[in-house]
C-alpha atoms as a PDB file:
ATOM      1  CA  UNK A   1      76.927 144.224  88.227  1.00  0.00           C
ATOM      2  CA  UNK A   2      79.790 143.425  85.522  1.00  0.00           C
ATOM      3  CA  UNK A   3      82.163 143.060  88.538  1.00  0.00           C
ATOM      4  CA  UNK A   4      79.790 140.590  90.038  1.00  0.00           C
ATOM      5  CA  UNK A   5      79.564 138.918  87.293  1.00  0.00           C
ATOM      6  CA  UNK A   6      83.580 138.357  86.602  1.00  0.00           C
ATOM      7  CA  UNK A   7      83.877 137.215  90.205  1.00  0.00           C
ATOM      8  CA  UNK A   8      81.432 134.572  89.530  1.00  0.00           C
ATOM      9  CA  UNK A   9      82.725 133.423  86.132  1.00  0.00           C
ATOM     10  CA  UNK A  10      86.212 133.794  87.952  1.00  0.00           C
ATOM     11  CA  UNK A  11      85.297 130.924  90.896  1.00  0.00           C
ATOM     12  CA  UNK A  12      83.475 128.628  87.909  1.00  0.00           C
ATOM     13  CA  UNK A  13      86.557 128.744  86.175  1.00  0.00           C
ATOM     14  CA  UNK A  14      88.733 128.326  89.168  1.00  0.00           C
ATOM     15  CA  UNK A  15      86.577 125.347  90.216  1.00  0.00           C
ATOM     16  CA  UNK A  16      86.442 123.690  86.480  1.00  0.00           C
ATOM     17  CA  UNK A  17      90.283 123.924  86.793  1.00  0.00           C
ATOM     18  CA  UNK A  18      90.534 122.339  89.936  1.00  0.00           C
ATOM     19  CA  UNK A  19      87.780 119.734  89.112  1.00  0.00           C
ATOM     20  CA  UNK A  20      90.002 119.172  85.553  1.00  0.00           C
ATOM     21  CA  UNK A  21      93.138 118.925  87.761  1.00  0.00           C
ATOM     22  CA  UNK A  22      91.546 116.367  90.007  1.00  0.00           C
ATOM     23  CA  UNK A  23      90.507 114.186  87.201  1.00  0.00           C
ATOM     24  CA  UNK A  24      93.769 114.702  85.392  1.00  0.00           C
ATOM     25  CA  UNK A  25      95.307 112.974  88.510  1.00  0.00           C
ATOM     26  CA  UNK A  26      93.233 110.973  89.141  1.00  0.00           C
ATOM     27  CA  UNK A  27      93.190 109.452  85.699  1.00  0.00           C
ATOM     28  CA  UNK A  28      97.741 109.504  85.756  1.00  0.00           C
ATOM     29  CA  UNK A  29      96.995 107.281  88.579  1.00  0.00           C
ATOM     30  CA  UNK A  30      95.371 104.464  87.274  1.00  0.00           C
ATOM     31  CA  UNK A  31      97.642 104.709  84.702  1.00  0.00           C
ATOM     32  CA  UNK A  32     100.823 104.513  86.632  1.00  0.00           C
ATOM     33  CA  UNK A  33      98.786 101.188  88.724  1.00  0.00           C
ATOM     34  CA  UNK A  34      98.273  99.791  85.228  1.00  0.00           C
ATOM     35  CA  UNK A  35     101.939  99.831  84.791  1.00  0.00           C
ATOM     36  CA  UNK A  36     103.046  98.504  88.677  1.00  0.00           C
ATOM     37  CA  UNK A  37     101.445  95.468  89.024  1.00  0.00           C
ATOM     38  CA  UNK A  38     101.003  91.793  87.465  1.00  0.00           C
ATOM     39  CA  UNK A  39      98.409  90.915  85.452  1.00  0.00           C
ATOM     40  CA  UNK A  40      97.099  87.409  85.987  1.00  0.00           C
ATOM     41  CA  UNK A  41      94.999  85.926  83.021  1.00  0.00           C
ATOM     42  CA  UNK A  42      93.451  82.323  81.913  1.00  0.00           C
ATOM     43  CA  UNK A  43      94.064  81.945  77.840  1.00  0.00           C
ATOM     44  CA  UNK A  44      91.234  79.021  76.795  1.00  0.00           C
ATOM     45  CA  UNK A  45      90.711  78.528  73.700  1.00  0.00           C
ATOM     46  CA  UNK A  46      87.827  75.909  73.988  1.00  0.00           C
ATOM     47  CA  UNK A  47      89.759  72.950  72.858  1.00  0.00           C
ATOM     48  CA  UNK A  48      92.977  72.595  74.527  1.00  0.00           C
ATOM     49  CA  UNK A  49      93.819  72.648  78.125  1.00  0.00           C
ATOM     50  CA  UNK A  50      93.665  76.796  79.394  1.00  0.00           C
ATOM     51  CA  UNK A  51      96.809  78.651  79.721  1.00  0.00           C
ATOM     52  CA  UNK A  52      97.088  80.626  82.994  1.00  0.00           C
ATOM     53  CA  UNK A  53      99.823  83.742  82.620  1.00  0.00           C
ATOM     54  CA  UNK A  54     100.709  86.679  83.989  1.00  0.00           C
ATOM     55  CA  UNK A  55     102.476  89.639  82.598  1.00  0.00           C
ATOM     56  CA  UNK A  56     104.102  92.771  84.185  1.00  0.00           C
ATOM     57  CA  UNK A  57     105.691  95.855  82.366  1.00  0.00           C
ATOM     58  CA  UNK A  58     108.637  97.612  82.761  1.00  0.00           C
ATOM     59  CA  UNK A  59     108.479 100.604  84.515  1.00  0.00           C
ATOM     60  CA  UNK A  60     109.995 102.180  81.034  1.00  0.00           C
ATOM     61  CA  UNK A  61     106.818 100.612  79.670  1.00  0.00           C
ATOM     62  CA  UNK A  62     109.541  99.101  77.108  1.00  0.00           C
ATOM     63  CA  UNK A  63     109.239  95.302  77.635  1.00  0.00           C
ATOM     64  CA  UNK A  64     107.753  92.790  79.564  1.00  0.00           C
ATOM     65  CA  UNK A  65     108.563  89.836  82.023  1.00  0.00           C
ATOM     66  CA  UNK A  66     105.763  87.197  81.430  1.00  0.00           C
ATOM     67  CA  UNK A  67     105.168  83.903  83.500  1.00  0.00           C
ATOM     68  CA  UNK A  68     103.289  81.026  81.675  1.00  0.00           C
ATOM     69  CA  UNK A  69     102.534  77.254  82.706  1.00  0.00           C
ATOM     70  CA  UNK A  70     103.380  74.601  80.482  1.00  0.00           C
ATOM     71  CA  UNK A  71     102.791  70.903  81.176  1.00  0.00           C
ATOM     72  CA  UNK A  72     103.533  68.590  77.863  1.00  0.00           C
ATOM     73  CA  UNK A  73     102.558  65.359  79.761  1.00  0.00           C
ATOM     74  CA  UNK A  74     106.121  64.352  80.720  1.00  0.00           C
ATOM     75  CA  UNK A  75     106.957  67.435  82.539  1.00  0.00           C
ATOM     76  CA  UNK A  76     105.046  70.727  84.123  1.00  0.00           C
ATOM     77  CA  UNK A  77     105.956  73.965  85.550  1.00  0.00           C
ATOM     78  CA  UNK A  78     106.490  77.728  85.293  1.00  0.00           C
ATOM     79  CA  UNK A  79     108.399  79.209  82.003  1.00  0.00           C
ATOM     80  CA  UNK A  80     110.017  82.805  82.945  1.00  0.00           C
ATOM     81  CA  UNK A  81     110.955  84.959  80.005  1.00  0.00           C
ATOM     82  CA  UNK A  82     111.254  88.562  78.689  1.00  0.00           C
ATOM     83  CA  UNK A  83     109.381  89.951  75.758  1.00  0.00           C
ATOM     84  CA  UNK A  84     109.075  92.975  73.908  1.00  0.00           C
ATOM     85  CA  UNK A  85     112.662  93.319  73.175  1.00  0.00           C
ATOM     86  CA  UNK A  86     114.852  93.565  70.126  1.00  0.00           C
ATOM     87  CA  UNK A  87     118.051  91.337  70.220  1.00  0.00           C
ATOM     88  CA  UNK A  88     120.703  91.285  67.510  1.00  0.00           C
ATOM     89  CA  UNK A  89     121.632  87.581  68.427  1.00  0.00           C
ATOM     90  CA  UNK A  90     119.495  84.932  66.897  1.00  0.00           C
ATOM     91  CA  UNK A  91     120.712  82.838  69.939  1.00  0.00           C
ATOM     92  CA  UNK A  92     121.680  83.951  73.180  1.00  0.00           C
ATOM     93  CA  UNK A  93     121.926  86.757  75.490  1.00  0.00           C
ATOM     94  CA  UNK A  94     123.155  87.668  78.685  1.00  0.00           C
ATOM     95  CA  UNK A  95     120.928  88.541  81.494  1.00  0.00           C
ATOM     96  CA  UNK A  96     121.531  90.115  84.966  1.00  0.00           C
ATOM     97  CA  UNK A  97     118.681  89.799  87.664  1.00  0.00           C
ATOM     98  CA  UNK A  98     118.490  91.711  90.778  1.00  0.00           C
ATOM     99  CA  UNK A  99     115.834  91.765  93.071  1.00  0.00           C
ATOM    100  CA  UNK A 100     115.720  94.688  95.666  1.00  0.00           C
ATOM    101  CA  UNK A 101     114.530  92.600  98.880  1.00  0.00           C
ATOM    102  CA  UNK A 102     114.652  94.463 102.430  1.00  0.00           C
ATOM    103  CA  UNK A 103     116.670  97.304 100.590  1.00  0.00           C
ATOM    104  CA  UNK A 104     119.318  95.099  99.624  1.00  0.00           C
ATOM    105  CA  UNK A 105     119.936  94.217  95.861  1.00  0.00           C
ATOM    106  CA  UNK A 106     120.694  90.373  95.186  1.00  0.00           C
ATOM    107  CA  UNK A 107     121.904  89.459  92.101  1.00  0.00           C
ATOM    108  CA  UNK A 108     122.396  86.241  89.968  1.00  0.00           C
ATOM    109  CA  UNK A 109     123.241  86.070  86.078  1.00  0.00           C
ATOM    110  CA  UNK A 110     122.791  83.831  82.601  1.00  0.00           C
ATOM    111  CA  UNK A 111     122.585  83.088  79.770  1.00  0.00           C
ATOM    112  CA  UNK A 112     119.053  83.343  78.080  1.00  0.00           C
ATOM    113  CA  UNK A 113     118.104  81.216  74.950  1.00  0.00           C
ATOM    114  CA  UNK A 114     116.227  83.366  72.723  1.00  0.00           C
ATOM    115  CA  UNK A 115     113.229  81.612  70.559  1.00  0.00           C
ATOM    116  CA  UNK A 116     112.957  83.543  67.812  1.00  0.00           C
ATOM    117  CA  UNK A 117     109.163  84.091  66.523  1.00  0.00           C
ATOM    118  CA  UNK A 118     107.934  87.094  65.238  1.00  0.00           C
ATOM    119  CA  UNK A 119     108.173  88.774  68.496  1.00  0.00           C
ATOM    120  CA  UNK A 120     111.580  86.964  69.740  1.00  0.00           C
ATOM    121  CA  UNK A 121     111.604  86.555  73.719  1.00  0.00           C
ATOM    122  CA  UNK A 122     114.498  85.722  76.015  1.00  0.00           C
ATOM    123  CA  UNK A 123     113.765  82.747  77.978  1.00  0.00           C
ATOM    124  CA  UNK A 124     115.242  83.674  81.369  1.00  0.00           C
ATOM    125  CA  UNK A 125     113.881  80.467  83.134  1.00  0.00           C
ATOM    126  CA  UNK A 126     112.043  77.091  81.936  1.00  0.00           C
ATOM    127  CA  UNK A 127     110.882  76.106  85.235  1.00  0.00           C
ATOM    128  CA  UNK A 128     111.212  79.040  88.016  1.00  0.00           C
ATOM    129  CA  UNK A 129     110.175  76.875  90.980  1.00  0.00           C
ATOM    130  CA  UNK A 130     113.140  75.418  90.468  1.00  0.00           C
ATOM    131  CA  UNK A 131     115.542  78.433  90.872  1.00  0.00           C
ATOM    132  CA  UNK A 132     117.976  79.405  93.132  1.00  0.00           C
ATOM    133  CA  UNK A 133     116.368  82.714  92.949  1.00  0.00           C
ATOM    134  CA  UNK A 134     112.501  81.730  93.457  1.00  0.00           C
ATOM    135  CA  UNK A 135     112.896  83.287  96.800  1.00  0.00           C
ATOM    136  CA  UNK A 136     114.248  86.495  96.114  1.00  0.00           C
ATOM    137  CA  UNK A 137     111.556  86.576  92.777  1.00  0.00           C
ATOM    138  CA  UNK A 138     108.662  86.567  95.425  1.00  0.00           C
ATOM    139  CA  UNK A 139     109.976  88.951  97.818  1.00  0.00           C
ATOM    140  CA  UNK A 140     111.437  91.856  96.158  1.00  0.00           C
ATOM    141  CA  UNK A 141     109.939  95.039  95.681  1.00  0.00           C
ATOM    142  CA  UNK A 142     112.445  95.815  92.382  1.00  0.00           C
ATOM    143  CA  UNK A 143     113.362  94.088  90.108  1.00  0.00           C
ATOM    144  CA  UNK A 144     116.012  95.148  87.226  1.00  0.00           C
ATOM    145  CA  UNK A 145     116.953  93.329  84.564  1.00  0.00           C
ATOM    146  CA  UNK A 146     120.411  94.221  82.636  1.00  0.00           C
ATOM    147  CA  UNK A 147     120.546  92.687  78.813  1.00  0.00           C
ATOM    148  CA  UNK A 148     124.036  92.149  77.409  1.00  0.00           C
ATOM    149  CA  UNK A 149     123.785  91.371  73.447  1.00  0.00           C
ATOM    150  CA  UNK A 150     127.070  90.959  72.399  1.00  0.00           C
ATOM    151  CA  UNK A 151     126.011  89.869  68.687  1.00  0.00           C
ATOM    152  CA  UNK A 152     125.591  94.357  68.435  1.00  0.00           C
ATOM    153  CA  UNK A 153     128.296  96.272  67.403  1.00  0.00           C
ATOM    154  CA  UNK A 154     128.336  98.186  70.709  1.00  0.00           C
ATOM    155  CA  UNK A 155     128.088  95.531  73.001  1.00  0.00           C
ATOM    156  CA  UNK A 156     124.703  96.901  73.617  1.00  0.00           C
ATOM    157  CA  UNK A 157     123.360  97.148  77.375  1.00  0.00           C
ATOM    158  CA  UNK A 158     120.164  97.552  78.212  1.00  0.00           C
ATOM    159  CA  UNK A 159     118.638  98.304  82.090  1.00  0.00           C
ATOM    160  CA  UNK A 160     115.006  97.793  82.491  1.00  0.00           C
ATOM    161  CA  UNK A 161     113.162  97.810  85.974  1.00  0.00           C
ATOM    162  CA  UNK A 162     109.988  96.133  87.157  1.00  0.00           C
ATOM    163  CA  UNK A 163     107.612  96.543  90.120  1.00  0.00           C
ATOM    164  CA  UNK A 164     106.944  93.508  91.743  1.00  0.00           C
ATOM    165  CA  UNK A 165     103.971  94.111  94.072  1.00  0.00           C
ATOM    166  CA  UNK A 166     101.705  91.016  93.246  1.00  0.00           C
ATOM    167  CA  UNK A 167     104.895  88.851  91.741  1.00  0.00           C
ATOM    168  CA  UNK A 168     103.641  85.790  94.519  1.00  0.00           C
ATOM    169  CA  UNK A 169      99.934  85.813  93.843  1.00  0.00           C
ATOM    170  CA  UNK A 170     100.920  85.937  90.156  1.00  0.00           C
ATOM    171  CA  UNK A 171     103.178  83.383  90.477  1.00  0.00           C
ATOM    172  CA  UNK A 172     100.366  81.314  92.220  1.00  0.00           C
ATOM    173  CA  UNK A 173      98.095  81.769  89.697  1.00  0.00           C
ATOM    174  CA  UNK A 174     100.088  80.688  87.083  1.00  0.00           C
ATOM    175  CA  UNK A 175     101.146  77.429  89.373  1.00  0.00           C
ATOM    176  CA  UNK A 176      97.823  76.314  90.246  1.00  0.00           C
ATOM    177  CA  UNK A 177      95.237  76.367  87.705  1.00  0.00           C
END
């Protein structure tokens, strides 16, 4: 009877551990989704215009790229910038884009202004629909950004990359509220 009894308690556990396992992957998944994909989001504060945004992490889950609307009455469009970062430089850094479209990396570079606030962010573009890399922005799967700040003692360089699935509807979103 004791034997029986082990074998029994030996498949519960078995199946608990599988059934843990399951959920365990189950819930690393949704996690690793949270982390690969825009998120698209209306800011309204009930008495100005809404603010439509989108945000996507870095696969290092270090920084962010954010896209944001802006329209002052003179002039409207799509503000690209990078947040979440420390800079030395009260000014400027240099960024390197490249998008991974059709397994082929294209690259363009600048210089960023960085607006300092409590949480300073490099501002990468002030109206993307306007850049020479719009296309490559909406079709690649990757893309890495490489920060030069050469205000740090080291020259510090920085690679962070971002999955883009969703960058177009995003992109959308933020363009047509």
């Amino acid at each position: 009877m004791s034997n029986l009894l082990l074998i029994s308690m030996h498949k519960i556990l078995n199946s608990f551990k599988s059934a843990t396992f399951i959920v365990y992957v189950l819930m690393l998944t949704q996690t690793l989704q949270v982390n690969a994909q825009w998120i698209s989001k209306k800011v309204d504060n009930g008495f100005d215009d809404p603010i439509y945004l989108a945000l996507v992490r870095s696969t290092e889950d270090d920084n962010y790229l954010k896209l944001e609307n802006y329209d002052d009455g003179f002039e409207k469009g799509v503000v690209l910038f990078l947040g979440g970062e420390y800079y030395c430089s009260e000014e400027s850094v240099f960024i390197e884009l490249s998008f991974q479209v059709n397994g082929v990396n294209k690259k363009y570079s600048r210089t960023c202004l960085i607006q300092n606030s409590e949480t300073p962010i490099a501002v990468i573009s002030t109206d993307l629909l306007k850049e020479d890399f719009l296309k490559d922005f909406k079709a690649c799967t990757t893309m890495k950004i490489r920060i030069t700040d050469y205000e740090c003692e080291s020259n510090s360089q920085v690679i962070y990359s971002y999955k883009m699935s969703g960058s177009t509807a995003a992109l959308n979103f933020v363009n047509t509220p």
